[in-house]
C-alpha atoms as a PDB file:
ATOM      1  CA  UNK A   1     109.386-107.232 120.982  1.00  0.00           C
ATOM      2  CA  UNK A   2     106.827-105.751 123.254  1.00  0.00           C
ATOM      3  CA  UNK A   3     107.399-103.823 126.879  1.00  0.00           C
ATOM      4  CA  UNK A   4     104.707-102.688 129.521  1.00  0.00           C
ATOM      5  CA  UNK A   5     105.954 -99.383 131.360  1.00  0.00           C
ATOM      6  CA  UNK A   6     105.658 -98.185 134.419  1.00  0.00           C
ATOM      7  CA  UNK A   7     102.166 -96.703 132.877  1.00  0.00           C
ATOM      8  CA  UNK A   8     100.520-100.001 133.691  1.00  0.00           C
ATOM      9  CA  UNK A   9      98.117-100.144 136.378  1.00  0.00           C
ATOM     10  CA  UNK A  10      97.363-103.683 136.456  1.00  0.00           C
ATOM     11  CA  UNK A  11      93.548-103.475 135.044  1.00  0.00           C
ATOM     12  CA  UNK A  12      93.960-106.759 132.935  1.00  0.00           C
ATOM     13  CA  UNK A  13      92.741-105.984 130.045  1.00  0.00           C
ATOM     14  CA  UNK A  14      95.639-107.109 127.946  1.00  0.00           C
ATOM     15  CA  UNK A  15      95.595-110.338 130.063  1.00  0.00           C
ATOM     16  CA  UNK A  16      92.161-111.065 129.004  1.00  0.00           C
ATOM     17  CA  UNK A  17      92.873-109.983 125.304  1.00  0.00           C
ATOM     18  CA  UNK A  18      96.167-111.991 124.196  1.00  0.00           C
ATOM     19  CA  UNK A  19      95.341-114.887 122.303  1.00  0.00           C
ATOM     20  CA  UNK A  20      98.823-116.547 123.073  1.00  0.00           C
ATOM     21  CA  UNK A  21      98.572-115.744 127.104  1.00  0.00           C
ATOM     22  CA  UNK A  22     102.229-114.352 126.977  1.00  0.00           C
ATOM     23  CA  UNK A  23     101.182-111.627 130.029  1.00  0.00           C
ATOM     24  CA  UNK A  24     101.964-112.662 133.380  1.00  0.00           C
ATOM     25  CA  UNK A  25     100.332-110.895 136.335  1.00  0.00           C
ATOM     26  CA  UNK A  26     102.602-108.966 138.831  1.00  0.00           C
ATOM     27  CA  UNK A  27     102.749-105.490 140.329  1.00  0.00           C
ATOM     28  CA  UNK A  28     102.770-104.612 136.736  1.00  0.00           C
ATOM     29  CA  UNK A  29     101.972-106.972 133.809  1.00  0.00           C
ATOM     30  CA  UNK A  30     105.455-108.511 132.036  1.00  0.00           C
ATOM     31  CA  UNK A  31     105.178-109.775 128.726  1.00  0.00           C
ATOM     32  CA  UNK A  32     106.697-113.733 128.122  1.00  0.00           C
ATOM     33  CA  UNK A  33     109.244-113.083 124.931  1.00  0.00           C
ATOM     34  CA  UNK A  34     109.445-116.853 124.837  1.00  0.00           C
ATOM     35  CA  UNK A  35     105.587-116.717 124.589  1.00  0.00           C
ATOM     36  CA  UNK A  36     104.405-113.544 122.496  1.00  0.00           C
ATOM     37  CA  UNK A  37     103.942-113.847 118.954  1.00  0.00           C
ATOM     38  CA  UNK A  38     104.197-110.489 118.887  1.00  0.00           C
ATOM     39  CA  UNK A  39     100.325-109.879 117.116  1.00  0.00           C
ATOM     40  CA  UNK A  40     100.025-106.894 119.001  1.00  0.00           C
ATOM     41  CA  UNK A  41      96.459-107.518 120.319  1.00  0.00           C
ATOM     42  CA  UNK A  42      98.185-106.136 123.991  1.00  0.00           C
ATOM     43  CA  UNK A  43      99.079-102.566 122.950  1.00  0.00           C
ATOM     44  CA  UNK A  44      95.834-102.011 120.626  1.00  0.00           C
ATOM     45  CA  UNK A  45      94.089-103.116 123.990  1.00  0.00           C
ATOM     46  CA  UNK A  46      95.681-101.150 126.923  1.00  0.00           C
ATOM     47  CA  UNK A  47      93.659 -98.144 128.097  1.00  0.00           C
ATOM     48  CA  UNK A  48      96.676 -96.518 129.267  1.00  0.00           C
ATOM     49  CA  UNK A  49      99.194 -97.199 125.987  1.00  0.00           C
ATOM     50  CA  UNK A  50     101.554 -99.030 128.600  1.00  0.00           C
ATOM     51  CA  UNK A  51     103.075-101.150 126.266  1.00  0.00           C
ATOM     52  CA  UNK A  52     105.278-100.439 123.750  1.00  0.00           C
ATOM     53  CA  UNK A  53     107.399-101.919 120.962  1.00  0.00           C
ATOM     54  CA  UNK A  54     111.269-101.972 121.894  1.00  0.00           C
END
């Protein structure tokens, strides 16, 4: 299961890269469990390693 922190600034880049569109926009990005197949496209993608695996 995948996290974004408090690192995230919002610059969509892991929004534009999951193939499953499991991120939501918000003041921070949050990551739809029910969604994410957990391929890990989002942390190899985020500039700012805000997203981690819990």
């Amino acid at each position: 299961m995948y996290k974004i922190t408090d690192e995230c600034v919002a610059c969509g880049t892991c929004l534009d890269e999951c193939p499953s569109e499991a991120i939501k926009e918000g003041d921070i990005y949050e990551i739809d469990q029910e969604i994410c197949t957990e391929c890990g496209t989002c942390v190899d993608s985020c500039p700012n390693d805000a997203i981690i695996e819990e």
